[in-house]
C-alpha atoms as a PDB file:
ATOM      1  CA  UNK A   1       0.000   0.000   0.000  1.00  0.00           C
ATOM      2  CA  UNK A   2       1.480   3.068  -1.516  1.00  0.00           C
ATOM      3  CA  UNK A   3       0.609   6.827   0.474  1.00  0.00           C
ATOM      4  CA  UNK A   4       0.660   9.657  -0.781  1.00  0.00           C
ATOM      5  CA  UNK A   5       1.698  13.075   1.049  1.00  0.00           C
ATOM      6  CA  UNK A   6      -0.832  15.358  -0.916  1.00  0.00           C
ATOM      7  CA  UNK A   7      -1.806  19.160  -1.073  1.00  0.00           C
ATOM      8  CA  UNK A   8      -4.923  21.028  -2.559  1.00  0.00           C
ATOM      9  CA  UNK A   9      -3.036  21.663  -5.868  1.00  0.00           C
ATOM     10  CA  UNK A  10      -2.119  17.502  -6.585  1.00  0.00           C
ATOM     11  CA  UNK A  11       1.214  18.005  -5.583  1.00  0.00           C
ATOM     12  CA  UNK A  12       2.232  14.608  -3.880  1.00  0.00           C
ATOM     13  CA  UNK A  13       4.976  12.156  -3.289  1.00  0.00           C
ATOM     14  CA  UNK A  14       4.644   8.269  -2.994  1.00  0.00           C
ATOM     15  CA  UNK A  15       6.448   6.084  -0.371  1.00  0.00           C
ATOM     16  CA  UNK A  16       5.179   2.363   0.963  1.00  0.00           C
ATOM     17  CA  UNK A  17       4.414   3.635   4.502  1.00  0.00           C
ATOM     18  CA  UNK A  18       4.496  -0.523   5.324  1.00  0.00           C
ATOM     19  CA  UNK A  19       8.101  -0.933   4.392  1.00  0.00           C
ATOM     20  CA  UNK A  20       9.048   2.209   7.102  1.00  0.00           C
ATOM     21  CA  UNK A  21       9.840   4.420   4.612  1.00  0.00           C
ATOM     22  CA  UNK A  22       9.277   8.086   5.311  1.00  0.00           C
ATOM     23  CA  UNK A  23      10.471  11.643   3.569  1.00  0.00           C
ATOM     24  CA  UNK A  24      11.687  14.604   4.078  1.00  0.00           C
ATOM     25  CA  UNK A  25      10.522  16.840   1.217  1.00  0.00           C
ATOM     26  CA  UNK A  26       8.698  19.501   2.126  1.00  0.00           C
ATOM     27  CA  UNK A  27       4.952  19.025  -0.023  1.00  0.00           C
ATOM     28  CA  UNK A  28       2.302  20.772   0.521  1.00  0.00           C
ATOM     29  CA  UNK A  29      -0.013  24.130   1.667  1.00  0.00           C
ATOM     30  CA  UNK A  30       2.039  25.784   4.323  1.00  0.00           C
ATOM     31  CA  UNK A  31      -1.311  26.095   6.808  1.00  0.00           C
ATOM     32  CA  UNK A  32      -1.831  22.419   6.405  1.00  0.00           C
ATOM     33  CA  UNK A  33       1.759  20.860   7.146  1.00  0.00           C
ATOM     34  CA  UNK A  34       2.303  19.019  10.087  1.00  0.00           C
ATOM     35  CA  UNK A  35       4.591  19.868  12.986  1.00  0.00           C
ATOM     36  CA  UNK A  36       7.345  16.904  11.635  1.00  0.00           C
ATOM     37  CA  UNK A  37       7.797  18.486   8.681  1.00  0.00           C
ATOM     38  CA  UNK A  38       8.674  22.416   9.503  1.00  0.00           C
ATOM     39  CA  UNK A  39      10.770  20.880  12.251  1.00  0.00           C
ATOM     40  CA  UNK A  40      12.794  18.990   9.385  1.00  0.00           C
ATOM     41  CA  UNK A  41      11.510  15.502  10.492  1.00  0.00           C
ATOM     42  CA  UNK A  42      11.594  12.358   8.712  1.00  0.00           C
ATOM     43  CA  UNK A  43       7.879  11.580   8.382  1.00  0.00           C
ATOM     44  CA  UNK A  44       6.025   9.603   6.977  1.00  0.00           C
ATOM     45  CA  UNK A  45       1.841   8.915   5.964  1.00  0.00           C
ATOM     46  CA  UNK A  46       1.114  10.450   9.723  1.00  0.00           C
ATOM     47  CA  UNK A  47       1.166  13.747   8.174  1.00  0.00           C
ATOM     48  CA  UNK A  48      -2.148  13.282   5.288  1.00  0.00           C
ATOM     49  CA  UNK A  49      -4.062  12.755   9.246  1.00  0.00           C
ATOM     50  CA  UNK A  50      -2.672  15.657  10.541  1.00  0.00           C
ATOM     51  CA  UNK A  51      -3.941  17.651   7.360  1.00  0.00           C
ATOM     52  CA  UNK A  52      -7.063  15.888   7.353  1.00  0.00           C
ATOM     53  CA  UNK A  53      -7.257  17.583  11.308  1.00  0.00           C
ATOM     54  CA  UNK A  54      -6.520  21.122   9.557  1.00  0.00           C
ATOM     55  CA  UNK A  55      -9.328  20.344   6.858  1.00  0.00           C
ATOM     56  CA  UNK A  56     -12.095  19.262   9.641  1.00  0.00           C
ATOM     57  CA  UNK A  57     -11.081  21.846  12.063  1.00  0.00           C
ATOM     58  CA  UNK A  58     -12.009  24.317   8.609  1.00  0.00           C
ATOM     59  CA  UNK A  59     -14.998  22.709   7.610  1.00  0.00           C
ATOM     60  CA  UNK A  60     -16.538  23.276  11.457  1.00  0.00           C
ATOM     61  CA  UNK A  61     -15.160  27.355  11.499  1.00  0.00           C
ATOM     62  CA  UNK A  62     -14.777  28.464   8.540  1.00  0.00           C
ATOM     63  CA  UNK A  63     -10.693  28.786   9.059  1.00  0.00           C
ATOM     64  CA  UNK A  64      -7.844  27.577   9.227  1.00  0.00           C
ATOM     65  CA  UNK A  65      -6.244  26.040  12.560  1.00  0.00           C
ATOM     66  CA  UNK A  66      -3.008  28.090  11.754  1.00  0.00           C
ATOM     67  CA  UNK A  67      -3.676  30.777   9.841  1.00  0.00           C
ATOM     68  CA  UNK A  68      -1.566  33.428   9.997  1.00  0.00           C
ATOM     69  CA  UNK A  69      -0.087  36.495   7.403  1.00  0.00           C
ATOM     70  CA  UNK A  70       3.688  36.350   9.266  1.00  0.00           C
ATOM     71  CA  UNK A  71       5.266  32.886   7.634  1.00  0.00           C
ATOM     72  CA  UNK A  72       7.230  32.701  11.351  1.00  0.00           C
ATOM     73  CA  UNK A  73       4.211  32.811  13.420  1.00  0.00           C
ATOM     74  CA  UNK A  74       2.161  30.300  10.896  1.00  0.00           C
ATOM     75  CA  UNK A  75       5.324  27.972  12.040  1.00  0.00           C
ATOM     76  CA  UNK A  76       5.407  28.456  15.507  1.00  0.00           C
ATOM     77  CA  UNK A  77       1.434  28.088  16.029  1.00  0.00           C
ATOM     78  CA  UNK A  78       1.911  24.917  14.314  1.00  0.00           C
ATOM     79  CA  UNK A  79       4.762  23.794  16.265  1.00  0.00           C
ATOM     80  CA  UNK A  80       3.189  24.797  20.130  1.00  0.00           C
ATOM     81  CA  UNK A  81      -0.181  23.262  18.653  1.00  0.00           C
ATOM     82  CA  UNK A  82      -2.322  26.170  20.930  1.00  0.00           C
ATOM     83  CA  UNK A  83      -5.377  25.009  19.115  1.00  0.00           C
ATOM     84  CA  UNK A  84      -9.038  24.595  19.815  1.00  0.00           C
ATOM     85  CA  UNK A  85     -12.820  24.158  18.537  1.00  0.00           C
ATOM     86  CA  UNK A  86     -15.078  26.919  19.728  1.00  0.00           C
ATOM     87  CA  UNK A  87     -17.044  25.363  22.582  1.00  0.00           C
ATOM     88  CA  UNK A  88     -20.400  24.995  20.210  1.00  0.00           C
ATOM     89  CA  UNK A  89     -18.378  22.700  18.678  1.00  0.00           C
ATOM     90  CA  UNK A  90     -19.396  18.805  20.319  1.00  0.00           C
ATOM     91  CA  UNK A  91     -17.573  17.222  21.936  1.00  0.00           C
ATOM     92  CA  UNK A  92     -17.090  14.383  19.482  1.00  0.00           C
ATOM     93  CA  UNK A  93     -15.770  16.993  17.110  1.00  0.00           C
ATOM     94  CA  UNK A  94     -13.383  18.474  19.678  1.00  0.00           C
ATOM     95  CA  UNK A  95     -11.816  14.643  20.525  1.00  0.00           C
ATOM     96  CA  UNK A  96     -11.712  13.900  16.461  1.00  0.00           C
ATOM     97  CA  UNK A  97      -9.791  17.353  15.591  1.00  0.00           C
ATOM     98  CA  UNK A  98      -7.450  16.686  18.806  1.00  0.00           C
ATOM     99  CA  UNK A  99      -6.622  13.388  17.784  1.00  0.00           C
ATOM    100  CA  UNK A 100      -5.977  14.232  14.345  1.00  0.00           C
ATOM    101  CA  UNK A 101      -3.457  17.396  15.350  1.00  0.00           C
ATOM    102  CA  UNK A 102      -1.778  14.966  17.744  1.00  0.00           C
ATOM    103  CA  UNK A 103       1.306  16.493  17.744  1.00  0.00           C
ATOM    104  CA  UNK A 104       3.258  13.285  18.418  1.00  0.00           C
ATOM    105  CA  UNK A 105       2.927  11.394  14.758  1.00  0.00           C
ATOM    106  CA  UNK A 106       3.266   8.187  16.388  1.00  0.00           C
ATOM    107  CA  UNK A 107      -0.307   8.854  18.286  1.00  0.00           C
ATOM    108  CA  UNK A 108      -2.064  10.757  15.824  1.00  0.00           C
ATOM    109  CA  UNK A 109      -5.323   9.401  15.064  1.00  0.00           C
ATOM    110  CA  UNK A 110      -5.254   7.177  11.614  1.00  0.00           C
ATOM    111  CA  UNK A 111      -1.543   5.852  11.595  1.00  0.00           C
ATOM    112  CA  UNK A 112      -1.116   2.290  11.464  1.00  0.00           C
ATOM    113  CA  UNK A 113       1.087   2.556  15.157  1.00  0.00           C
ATOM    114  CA  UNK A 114      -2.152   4.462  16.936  1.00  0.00           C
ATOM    115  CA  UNK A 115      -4.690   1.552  15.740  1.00  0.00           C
ATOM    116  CA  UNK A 116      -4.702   2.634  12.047  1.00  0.00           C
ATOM    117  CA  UNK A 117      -7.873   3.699   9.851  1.00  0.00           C
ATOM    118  CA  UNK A 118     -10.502   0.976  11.548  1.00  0.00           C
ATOM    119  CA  UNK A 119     -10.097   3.068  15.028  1.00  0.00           C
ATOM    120  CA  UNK A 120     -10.294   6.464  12.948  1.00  0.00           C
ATOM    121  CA  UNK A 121     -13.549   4.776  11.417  1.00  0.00           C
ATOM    122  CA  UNK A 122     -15.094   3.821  14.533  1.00  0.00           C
ATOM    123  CA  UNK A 123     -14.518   7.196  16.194  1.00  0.00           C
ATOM    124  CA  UNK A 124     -17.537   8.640  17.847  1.00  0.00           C
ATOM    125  CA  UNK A 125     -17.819  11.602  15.360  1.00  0.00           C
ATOM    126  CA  UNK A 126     -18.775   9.094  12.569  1.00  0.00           C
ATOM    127  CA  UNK A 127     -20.953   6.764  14.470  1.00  0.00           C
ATOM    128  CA  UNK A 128     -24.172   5.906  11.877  1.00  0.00           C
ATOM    129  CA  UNK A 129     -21.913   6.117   8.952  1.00  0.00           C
ATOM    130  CA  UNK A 130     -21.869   4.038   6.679  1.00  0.00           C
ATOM    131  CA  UNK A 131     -18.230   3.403   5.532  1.00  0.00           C
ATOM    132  CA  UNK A 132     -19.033   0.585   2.678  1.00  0.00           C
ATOM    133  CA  UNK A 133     -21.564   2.831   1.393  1.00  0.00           C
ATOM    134  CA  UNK A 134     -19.811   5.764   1.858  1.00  0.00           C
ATOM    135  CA  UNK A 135     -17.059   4.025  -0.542  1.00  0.00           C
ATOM    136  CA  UNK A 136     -19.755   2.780  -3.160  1.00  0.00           C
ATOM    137  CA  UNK A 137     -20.920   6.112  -3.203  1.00  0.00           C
ATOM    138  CA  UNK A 138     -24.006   5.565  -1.882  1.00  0.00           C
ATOM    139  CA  UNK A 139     -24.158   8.169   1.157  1.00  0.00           C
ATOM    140  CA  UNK A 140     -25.732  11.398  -0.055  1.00  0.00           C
ATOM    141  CA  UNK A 141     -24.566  14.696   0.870  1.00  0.00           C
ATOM    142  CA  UNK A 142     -25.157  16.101   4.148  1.00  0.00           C
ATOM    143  CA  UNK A 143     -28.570  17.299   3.951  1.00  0.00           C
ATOM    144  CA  UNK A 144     -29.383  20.967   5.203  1.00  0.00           C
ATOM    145  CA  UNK A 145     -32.587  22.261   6.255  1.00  0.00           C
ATOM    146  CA  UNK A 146     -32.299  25.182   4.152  1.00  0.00           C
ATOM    147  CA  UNK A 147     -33.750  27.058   1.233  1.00  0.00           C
ATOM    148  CA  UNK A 148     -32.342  26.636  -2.303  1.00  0.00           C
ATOM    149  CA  UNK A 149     -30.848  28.605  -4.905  1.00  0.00           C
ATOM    150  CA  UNK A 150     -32.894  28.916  -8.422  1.00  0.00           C
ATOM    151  CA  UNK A 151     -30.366  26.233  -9.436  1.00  0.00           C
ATOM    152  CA  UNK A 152     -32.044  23.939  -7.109  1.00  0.00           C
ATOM    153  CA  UNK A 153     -28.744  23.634  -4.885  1.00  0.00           C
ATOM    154  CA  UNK A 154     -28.857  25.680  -1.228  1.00  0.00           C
ATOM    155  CA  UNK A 155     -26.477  28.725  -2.035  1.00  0.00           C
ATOM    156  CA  UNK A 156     -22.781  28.599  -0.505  1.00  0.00           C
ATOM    157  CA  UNK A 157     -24.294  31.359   2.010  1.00  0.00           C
ATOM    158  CA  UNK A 158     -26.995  29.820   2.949  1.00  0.00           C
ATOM    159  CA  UNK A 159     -24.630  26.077   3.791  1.00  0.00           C
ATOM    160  CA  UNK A 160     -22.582  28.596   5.675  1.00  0.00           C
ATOM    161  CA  UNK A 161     -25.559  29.680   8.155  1.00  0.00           C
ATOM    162  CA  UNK A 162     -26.885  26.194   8.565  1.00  0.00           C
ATOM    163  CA  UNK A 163     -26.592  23.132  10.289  1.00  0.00           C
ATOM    164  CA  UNK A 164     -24.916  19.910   8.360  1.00  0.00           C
ATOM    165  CA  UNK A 165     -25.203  16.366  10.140  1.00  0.00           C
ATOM    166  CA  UNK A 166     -22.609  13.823   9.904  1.00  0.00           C
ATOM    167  CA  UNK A 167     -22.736  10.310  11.366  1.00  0.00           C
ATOM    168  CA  UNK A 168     -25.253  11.710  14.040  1.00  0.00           C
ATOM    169  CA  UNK A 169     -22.846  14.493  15.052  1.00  0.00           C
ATOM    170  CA  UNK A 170     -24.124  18.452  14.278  1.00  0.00           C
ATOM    171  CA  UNK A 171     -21.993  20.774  13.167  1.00  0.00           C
ATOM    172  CA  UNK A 172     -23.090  24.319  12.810  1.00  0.00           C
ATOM    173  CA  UNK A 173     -21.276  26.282  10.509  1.00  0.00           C
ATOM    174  CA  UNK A 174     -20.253  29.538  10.723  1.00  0.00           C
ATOM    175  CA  UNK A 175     -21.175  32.533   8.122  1.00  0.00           C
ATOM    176  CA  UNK A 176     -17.543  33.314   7.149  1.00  0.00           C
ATOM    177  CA  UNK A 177     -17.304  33.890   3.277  1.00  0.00           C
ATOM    178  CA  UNK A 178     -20.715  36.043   2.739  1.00  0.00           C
ATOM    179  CA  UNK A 179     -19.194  36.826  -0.929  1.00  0.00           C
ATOM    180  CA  UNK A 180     -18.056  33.510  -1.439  1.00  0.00           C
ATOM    181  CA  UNK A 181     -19.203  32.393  -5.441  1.00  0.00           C
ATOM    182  CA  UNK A 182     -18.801  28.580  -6.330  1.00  0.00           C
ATOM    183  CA  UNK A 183     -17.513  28.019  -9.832  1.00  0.00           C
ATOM    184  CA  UNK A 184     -20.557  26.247 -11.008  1.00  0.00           C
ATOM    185  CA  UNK A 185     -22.569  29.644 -10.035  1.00  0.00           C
ATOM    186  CA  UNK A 186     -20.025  31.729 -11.709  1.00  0.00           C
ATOM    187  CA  UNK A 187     -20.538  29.435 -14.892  1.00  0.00           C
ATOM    188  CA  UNK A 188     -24.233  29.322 -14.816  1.00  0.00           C
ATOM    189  CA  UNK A 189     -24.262  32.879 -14.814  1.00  0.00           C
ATOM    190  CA  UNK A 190     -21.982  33.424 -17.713  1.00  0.00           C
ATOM    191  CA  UNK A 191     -24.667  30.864 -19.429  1.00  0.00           C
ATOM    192  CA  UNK A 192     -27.108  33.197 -18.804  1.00  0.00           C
ATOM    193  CA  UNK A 193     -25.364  37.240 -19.558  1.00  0.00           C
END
């Protein structure tokens, strides 16, 4: 079983994570990279959990764990790992997002030495999903109880201000990106100028 080390843009690098092999490119969006890697660490598939950490911790506020303008401070936030859900968040979402930003790669929630992707899968956040059907793609999206755009689709806005459930677990998002256009919006109304 080959990993790959991705970023947003498709960037990656394969290694066989079984073998013990591990890297020490550095790969990736700054925001997202794990605390191994700035620190010039050897690392190895630990670090695609801690960015999956960064990616959940975004999809329940609406930012970035470590966001920051100054490059230097971005790093050190990352290294001291002074992070935390807003308390709306549950408490299922808090333990998920804490064990995914384990700082220790050995520990971190997914990798093979912490129990591997069958404890991730049975983690409280995700309890009612269905991971076979979820593969098949059989699992709809998240259903909102909101309105819908004219394009039959709820608005980017209107996800923002609402309430998505996932395996049993609510997560209320956060208005954050009030001008926020999707791409298939901005195409569908070039269709129609």
């Amino acid at each position: 079983p080959t990993r790959r080390s991705s970023d947003l843009f498709g960037m990656s690098k394969r290694f066989d994570s079984k073998q013990g092999m591990t890297t020490g490119t550095i790969c990736g969006t700054p925001e997202y990279l794990a605390p191994e890697v700035l620190q010039g660490k050897p690392y190895d598939s630990a670090v695609d959990w801690w960015t999956f950490g960064c990616l959940v911790f975004e999809m329940i506020t609406g930012r970035s764990p470590f966001k920051s303008e100054d490059m230097a401070d971005m790093v050190q936030r990352i290294i001291s790992n002074n992070v935390s859900l807003p308390a709306s968040a549950s408490e299922a979402a808090k333990n998920l997002v804490a064990g995914l930003l384990c700082p220790d790669p050995s520990c971190r929630l997914g990798v093979p030495r912490a129990g591997g992707i069958e404890v991730l899968k049975r983690h409280i956040f995700f309890v009612g999903l269905d991971w076979v059907a979820l593969y098949n793609g059989k699992v709809p999206a998240p259903q909102t109880k909101l309105g819908q755009s004219s394009s039959g689709r709820a608005t980017p806005a209107e996800m923002l201000e609402g309430t998505l459930t996932l395996g049993g677990n609510a997560v209320t998002l956060r208005q954050e990106f009030t001008s926020f256009t999707a791409p298939a919006e901005k195409a569908e109304g070039a269709d129609r100028k």
